[in-house]
N, C-alpha and C. Protein backbone atom coordinates (compact mmCIF):
# COMPACT_ATOMS: atom_id res chain seq x y z
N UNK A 1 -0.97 2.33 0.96
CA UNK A 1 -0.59 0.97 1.35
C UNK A 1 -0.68 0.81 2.86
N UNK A 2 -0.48 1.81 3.51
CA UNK A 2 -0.35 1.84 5.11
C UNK A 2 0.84 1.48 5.42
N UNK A 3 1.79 1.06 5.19
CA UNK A 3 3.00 0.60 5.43
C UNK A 3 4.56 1.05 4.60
N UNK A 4 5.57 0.97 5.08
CA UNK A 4 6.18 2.10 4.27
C UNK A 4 6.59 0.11 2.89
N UNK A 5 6.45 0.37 1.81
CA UNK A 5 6.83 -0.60 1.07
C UNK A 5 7.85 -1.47 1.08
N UNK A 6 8.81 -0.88 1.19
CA UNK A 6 10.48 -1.43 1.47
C UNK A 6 10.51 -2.63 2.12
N UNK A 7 9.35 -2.40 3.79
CA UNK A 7 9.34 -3.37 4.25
C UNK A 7 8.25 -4.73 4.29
N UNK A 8 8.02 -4.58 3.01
CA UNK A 8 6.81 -5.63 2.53
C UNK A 8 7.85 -6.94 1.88
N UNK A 9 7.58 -8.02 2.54
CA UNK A 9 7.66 -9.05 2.32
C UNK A 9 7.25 -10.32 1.56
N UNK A 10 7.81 -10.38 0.37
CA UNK A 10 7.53 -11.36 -0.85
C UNK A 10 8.54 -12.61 -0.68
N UNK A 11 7.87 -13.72 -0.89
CA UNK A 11 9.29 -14.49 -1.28
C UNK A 11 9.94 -14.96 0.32
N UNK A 12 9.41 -14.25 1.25
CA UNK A 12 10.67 -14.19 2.35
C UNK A 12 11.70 -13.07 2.43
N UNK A 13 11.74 -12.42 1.42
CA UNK A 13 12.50 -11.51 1.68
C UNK A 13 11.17 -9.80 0.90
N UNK A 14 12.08 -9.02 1.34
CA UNK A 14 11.71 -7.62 2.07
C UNK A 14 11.90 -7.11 0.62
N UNK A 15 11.26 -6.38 0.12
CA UNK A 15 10.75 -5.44 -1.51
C UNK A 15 12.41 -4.85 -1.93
N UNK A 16 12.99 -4.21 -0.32
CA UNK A 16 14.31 -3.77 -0.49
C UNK A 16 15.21 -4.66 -0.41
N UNK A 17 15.21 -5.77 -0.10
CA UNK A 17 16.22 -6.65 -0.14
C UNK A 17 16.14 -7.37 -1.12
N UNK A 18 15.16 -7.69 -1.66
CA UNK A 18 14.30 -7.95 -3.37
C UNK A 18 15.42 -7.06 -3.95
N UNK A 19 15.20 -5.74 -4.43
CA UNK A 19 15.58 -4.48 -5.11
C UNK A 19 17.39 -4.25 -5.14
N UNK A 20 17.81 -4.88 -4.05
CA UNK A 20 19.07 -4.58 -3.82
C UNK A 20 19.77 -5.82 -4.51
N UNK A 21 19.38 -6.91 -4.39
CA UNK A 21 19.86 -8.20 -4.90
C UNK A 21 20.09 -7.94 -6.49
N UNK A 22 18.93 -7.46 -6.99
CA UNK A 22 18.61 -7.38 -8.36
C UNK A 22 19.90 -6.35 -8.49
N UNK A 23 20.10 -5.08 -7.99
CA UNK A 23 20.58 -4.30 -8.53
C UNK A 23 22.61 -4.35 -8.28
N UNK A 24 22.70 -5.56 -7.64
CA UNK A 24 24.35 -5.91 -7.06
C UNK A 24 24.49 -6.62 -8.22
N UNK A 25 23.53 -6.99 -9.29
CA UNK A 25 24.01 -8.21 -10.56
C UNK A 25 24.55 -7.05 -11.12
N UNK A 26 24.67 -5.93 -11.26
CA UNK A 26 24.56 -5.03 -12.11
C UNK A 26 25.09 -3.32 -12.11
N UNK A 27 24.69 -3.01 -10.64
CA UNK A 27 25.63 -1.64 -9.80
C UNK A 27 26.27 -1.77 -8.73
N UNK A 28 27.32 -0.71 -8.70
CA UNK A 28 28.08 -0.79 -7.64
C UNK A 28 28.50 0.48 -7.47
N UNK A 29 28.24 1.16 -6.27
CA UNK A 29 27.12 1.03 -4.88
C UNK A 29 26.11 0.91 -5.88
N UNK A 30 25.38 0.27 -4.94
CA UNK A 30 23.86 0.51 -4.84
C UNK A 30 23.45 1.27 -3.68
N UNK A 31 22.98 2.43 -3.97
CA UNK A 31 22.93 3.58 -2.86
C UNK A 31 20.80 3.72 -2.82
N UNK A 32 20.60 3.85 -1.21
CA UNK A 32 19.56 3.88 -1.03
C UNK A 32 18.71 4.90 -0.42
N UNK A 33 17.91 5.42 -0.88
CA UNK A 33 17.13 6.88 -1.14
C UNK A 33 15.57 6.26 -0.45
N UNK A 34 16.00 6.44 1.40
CA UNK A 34 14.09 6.10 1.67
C UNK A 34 13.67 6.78 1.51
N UNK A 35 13.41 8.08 1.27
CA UNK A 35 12.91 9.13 1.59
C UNK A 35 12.17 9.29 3.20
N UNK A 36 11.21 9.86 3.56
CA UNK A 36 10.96 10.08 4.65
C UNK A 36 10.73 8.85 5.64
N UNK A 37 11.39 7.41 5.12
CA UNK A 37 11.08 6.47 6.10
C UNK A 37 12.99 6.58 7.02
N UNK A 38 12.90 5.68 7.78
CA UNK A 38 14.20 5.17 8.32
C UNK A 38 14.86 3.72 7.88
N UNK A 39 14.04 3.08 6.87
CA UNK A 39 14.52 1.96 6.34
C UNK A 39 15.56 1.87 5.61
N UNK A 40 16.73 0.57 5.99
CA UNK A 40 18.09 0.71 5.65
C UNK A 40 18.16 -0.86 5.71
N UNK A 41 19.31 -0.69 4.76
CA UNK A 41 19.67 -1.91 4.74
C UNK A 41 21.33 -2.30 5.52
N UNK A 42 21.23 -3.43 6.13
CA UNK A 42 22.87 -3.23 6.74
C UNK A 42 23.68 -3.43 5.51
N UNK A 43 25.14 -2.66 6.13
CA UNK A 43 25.93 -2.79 5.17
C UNK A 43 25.74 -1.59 4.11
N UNK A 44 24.65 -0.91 3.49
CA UNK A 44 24.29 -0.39 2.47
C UNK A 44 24.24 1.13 2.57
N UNK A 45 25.07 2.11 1.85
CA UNK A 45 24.73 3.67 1.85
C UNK A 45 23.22 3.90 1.69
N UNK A 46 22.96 5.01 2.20
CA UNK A 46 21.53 5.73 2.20
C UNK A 46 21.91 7.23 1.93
N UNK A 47 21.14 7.45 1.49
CA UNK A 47 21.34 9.28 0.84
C UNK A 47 19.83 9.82 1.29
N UNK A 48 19.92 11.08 2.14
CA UNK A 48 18.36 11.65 2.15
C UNK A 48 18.29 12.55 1.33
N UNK A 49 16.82 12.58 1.21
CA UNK A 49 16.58 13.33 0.04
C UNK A 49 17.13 14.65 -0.18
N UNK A 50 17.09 15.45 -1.46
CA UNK A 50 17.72 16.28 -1.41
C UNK A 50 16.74 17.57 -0.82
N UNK A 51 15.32 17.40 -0.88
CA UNK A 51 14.37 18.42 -0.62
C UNK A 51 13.30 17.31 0.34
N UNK A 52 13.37 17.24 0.94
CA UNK A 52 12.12 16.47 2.04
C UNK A 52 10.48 16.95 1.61
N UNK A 53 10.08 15.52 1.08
CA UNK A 53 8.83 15.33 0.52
C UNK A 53 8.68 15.63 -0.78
N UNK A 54 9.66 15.08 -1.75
CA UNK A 54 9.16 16.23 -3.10
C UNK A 54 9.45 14.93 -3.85
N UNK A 55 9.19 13.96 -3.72
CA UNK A 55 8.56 12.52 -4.07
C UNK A 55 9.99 11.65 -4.59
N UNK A 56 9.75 11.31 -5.48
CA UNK A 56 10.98 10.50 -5.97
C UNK A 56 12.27 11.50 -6.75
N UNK A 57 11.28 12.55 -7.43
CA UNK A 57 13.06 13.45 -7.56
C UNK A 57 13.98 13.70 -6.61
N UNK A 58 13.45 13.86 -5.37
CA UNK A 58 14.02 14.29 -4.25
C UNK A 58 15.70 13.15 -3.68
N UNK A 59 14.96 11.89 -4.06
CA UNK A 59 15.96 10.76 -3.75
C UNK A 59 17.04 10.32 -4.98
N UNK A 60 16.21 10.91 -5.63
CA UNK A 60 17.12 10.82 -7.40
C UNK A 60 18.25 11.86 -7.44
N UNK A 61 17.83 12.96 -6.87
CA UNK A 61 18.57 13.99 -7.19
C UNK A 61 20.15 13.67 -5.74
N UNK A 62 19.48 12.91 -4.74
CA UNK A 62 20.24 13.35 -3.58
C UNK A 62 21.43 11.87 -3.84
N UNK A 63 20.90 10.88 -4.76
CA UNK A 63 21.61 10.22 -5.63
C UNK A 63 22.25 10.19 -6.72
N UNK A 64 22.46 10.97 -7.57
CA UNK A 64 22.98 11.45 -8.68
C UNK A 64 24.14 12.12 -7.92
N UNK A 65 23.67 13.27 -6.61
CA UNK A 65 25.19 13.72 -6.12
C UNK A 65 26.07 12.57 -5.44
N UNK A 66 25.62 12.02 -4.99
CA UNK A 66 26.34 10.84 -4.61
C UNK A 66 27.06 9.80 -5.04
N UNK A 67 26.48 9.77 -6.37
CA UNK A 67 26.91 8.74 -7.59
C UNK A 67 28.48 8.68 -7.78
N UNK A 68 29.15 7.70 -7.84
CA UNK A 68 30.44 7.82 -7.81
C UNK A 68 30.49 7.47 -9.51
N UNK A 69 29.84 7.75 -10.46
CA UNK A 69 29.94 6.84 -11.80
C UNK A 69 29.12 7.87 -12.65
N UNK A 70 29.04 7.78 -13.97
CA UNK A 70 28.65 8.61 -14.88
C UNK A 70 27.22 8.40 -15.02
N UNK A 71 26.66 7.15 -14.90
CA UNK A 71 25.36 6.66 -14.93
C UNK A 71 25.15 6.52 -13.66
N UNK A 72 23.61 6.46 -13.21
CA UNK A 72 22.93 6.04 -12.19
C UNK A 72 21.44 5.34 -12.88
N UNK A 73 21.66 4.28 -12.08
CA UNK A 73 20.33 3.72 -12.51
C UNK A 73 19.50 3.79 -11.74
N UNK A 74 18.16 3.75 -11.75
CA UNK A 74 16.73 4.45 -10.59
C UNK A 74 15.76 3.17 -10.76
N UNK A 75 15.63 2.93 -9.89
CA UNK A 75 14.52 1.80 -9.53
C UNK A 75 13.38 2.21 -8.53
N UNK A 76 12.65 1.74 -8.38
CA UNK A 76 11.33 2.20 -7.28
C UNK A 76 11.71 0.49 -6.43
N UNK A 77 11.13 1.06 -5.25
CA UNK A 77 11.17 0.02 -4.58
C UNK A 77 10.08 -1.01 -4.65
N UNK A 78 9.14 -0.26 -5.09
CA UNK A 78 7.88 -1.02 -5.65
C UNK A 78 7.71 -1.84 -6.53
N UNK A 79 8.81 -2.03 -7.64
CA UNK A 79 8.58 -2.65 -8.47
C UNK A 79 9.34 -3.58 -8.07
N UNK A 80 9.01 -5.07 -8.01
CA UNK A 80 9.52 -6.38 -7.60
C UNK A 80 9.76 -6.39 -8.39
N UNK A 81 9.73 -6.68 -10.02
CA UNK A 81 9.93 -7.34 -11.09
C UNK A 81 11.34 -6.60 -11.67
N UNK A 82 12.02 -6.38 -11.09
CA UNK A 82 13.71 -5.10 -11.87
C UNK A 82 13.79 -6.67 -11.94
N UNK A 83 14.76 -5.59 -13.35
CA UNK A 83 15.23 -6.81 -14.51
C UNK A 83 16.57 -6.38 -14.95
N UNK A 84 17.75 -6.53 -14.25
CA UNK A 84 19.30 -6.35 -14.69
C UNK A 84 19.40 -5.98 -15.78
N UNK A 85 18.96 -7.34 -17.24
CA UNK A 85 18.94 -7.34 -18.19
C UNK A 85 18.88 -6.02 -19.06
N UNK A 86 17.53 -5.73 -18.63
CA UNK A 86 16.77 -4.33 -19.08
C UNK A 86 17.73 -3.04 -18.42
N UNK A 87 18.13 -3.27 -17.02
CA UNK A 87 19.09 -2.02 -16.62
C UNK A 87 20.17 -2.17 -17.65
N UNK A 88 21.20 -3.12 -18.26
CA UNK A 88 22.13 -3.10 -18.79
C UNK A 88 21.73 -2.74 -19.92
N UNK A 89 20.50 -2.92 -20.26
CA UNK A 89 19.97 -2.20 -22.12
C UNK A 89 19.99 -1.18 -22.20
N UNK A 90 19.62 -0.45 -21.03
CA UNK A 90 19.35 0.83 -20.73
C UNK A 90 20.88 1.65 -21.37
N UNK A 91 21.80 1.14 -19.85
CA UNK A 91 23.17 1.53 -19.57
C UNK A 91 23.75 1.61 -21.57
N UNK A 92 23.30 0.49 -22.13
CA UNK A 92 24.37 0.70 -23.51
C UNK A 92 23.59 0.93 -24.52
N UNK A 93 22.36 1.68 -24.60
CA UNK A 93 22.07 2.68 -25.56
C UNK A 93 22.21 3.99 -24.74
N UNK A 94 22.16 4.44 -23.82
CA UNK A 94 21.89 6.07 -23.56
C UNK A 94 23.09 6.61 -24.16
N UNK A 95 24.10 6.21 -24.22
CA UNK A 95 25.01 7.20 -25.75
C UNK A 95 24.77 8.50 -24.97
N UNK A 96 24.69 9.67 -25.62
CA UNK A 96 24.98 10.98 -25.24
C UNK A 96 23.62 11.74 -24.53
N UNK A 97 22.70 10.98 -24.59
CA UNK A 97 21.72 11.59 -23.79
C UNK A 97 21.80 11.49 -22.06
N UNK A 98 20.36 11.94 -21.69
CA UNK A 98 20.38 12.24 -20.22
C UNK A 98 19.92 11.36 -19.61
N UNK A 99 19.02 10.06 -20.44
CA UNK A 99 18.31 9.73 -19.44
C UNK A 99 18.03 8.45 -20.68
N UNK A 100 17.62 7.50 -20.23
CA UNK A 100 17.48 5.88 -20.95
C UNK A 100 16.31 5.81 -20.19
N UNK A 101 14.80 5.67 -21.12
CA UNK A 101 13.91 4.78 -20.46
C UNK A 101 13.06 4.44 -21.76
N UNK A 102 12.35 2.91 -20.35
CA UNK A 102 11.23 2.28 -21.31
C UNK A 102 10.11 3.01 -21.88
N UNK A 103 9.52 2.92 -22.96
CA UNK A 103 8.02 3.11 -23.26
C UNK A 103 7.18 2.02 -23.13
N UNK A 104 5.87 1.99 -22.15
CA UNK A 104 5.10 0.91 -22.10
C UNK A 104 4.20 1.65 -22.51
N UNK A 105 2.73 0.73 -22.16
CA UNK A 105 1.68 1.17 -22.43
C UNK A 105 0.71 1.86 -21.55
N UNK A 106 1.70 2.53 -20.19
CA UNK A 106 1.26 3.52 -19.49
C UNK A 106 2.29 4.57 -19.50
N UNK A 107 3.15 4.71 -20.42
CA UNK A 107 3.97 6.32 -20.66
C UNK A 107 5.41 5.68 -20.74
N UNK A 108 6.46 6.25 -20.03
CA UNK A 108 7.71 6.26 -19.92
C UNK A 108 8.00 5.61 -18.72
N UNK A 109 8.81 4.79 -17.88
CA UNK A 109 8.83 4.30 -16.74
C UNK A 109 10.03 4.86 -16.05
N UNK A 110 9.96 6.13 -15.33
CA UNK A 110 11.48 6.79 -15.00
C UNK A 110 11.91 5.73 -13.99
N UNK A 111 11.14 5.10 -13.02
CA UNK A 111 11.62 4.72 -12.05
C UNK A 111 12.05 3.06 -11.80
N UNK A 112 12.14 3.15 -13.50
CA UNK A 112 13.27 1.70 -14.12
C UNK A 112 13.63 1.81 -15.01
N UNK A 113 14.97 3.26 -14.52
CA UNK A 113 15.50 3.72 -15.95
C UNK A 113 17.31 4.16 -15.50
N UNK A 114 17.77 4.73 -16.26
CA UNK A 114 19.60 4.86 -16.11
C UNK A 114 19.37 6.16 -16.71
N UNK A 115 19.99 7.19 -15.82
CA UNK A 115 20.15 8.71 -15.81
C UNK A 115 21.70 8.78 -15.57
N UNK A 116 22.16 10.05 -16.63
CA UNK A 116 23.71 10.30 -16.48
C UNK A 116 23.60 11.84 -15.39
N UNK A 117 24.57 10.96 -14.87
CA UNK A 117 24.65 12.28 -13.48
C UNK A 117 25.12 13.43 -14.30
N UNK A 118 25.45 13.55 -15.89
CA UNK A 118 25.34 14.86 -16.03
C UNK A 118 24.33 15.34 -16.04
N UNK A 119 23.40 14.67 -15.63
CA UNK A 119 21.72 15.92 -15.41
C UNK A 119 21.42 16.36 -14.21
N UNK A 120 22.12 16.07 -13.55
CA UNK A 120 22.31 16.53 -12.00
C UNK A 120 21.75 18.34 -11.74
N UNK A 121 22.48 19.17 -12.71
CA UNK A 121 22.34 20.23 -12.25
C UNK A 121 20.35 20.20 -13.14
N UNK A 122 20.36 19.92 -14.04
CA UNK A 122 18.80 19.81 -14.61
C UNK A 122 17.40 19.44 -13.45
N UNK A 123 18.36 18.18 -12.88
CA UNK A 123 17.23 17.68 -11.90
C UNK A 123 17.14 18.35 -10.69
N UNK A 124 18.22 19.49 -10.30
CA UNK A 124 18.44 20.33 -9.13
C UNK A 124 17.23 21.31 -9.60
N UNK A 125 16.80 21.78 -11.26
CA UNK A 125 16.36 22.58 -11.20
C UNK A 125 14.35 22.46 -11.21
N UNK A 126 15.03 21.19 -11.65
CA UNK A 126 13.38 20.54 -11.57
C UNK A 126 12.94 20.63 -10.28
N UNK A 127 13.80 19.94 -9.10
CA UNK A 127 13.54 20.58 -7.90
C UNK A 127 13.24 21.39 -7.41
N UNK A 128 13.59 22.50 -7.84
CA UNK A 128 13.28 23.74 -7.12
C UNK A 128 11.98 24.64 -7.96
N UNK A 129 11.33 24.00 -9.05
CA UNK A 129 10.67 24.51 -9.53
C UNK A 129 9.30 23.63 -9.62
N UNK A 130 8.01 24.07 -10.15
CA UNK A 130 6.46 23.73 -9.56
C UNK A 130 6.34 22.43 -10.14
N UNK A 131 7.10 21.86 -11.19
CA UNK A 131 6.92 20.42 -11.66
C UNK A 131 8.11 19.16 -10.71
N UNK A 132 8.15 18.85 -9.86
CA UNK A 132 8.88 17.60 -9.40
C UNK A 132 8.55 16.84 -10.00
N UNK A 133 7.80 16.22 -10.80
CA UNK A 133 7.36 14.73 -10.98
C UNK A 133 8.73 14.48 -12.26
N UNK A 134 9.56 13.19 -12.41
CA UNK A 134 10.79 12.36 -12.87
C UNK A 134 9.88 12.85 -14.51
N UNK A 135 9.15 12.24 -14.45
CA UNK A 135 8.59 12.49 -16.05
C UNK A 135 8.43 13.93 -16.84
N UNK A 136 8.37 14.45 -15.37
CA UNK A 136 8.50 16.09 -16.14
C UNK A 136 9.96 16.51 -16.79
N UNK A 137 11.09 16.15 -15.55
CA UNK A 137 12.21 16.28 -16.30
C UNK A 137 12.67 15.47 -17.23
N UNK A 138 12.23 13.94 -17.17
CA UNK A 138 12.37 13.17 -18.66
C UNK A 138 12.01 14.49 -20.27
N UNK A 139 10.87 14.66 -19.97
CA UNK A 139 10.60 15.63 -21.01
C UNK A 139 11.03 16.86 -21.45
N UNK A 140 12.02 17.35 -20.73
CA UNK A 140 12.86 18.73 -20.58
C UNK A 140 14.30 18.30 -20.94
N UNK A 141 14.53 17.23 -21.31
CA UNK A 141 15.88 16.49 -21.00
C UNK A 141 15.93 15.55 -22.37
N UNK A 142 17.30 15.88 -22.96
CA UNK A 142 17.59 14.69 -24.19
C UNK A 142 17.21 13.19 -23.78
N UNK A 143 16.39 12.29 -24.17
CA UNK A 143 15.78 10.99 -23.76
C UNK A 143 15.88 10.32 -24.38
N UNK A 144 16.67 9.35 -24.26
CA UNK A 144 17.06 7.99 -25.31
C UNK A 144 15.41 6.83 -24.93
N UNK A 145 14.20 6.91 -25.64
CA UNK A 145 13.23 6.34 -25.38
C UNK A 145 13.31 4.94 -26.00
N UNK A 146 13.07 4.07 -25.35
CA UNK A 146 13.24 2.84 -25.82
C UNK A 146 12.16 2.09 -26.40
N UNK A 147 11.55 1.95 -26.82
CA UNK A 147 10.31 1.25 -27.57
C UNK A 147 9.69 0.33 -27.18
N UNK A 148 9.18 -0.39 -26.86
CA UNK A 148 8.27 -1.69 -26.61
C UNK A 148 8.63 -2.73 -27.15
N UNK A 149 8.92 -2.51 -28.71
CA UNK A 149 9.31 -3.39 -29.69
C UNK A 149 10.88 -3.55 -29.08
N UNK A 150 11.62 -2.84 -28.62
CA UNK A 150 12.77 -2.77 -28.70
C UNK A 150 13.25 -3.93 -27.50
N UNK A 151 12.36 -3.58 -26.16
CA UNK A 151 12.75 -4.39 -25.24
C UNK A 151 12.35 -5.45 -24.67
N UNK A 152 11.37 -5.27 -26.02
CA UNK A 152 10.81 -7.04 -25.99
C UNK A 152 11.35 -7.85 -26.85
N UNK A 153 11.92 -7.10 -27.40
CA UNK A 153 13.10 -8.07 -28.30
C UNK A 153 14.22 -8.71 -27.78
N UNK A 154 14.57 -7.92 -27.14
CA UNK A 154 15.57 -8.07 -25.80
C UNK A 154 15.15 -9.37 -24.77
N UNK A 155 13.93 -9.81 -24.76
CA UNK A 155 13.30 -11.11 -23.98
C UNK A 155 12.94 -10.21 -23.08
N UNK A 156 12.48 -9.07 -22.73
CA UNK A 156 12.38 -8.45 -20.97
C UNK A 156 10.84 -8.44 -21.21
N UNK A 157 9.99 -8.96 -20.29
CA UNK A 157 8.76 -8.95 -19.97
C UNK A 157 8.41 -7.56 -19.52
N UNK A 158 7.16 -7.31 -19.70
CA UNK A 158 6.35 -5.65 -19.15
C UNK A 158 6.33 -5.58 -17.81
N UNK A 159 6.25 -7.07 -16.91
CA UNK A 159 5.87 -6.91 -15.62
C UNK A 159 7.49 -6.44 -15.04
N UNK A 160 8.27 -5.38 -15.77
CA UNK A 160 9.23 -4.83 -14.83
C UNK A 160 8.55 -3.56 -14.42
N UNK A 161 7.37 -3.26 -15.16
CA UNK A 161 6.94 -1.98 -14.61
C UNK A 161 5.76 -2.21 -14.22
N UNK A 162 5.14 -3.36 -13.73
CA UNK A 162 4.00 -3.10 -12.52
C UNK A 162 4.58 -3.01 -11.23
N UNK A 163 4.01 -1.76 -10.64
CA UNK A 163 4.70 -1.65 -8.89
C UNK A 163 3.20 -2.33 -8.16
N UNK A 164 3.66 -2.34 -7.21
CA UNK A 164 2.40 -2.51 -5.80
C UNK A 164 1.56 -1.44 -5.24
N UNK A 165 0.94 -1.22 -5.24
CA UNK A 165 0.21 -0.32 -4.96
C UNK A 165 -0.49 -0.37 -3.85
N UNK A 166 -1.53 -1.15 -3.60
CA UNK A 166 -2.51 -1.70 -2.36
C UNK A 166 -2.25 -3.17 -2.08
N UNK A 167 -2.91 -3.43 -1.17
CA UNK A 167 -2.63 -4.69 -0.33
C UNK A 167 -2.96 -5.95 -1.61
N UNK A 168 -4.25 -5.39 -1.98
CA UNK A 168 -4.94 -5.89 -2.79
C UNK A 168 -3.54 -6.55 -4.20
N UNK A 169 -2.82 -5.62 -4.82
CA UNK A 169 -1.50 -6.39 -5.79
C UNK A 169 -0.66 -6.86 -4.82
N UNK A 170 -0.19 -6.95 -3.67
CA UNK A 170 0.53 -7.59 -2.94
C UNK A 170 0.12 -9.04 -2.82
N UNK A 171 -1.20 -9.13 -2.47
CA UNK A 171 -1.83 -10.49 -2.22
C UNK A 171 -1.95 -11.16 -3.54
N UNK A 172 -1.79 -10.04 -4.46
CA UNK A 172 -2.21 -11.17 -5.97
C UNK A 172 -0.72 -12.01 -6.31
N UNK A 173 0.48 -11.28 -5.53
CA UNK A 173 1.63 -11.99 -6.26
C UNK A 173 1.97 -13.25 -5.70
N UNK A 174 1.96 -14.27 -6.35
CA UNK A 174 2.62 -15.15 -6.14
C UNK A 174 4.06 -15.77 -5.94
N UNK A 175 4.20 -17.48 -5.21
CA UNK A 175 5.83 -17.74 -5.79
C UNK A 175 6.42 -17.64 -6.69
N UNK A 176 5.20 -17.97 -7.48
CA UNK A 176 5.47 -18.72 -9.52
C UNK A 176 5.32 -17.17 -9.81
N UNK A 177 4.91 -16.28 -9.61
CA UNK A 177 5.47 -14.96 -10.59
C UNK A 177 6.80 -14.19 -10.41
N UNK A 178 7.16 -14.33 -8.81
CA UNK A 178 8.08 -13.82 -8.68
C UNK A 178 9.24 -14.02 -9.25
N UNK A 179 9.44 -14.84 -9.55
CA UNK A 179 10.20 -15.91 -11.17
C UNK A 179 11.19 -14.74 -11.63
C-alpha cells in the first residue's frame, strides 16, 4: 500500500477511527495493536506486539494478555466494513471453544473474529513456533466455525471481510458503500 493503513482516510475519517467507532458499539476497551507503526489513537490503549514482526499474531497475542474480559474480539484495520452485529454473533455462539469465526468463500476470516483469552497460552505457542499465521492456530484450536448460511441469516453482508489492499480498492470505495 505504501502507507501504514490505519492512516487511510474514508468517509473523512481515518480506517482506525472507522475501526474504533465500530468496535465502542460493542467492546470495552478497545485496545490497539499497531504493530511496527506509531499510530494511536487519543484517549485509546495500545499494546506492542508481543514478538516484533510476526504479523498479526504478534498483536493478538500482546492483546489477549491485556484483555481485561474472557473474550477478545480481533479486527484488522483493513477491513472498513466491521459489523458489531456479526462481532456479537460471534461473542454468543463461541460457547466453550477457542475461537468464533466466519466461513466465506476465501477460508475462515480470523481477523473478524472473537477469541477467548483462554487461548492465550496456545497463541504464545504459535508464536514461538515456524507457523505464525492466525489461521494456523484457528486450526490447532477448538473452532466454533460459522457458516455462510448462518451469517447471512443473521442479515450480515460478506463485504465485512473485504480488506484494502492497494490504492487501487481504496479508490474503488465509495460514500454509498461505506453504508
Amino acid at each position: 500500500m505504501g502507507v501504514d493503513k490505519a492512516t487511510i482516510t474514508l468517509g473523512g475519517t481515518t480506517l482506525l477511527a472507522r475501526a474504533v467507532a465500530h468496535l465502542d458499539e460493542v467492546c470495552d476497551p478497545v485496545l490497539i495493536a499497531p504493530g511496527d507503526t506509531a499510530t494511536t489513537l487519543d484517549g485509546r490503549q495500545s499494546v506492542t506486539d508481543a514478538v516484533r514482526d510476526a504479523g498479526p499474531l504478534g498483536g493478538v497475542v500482546a492483546a489477549l494478555r491485556a484483555s481485561p474480559h474472557l473474550l477478545l474480539t480481533v479486527v484488522a484495520v483493513d477491513l472498513p466494513w466491521i459489523d458489531p452485529r456479526l462481532l456479537q454473533l460471534l461473542a454468543g455462539v463461541i460457547g466453550d471453544a477457542d475461537v468464533a469465526v466466519c466461513e466465506t468463500a476465501g477460508g475462515v476470516e480470523p481477523l473478524h473474529a472473537v477469541y477467548a483469552t483462554s487461548i492465550l497460552e496456545e497463541a504464545e505457542a504459535a508464536l514461538a513456533g515456524p507457523d505464525r499465521s492466525l489461521r494456523g492456530l484457528i486450526a490447532r484450536v477448538k473452532a466454533r466455525r460459522v457458516p455462510e448460511s448462518e451469517w447471512r441469516a443473521a442479515g450480515i453482508s460478506e463485504r465485512f471481510a473485504r480488506n484494502l489492499n492497494t490504492p487501487e480498492d481504496v479508490a474503488a470505495v465509495s460514500p454509498e458503500t461505506l453504508r
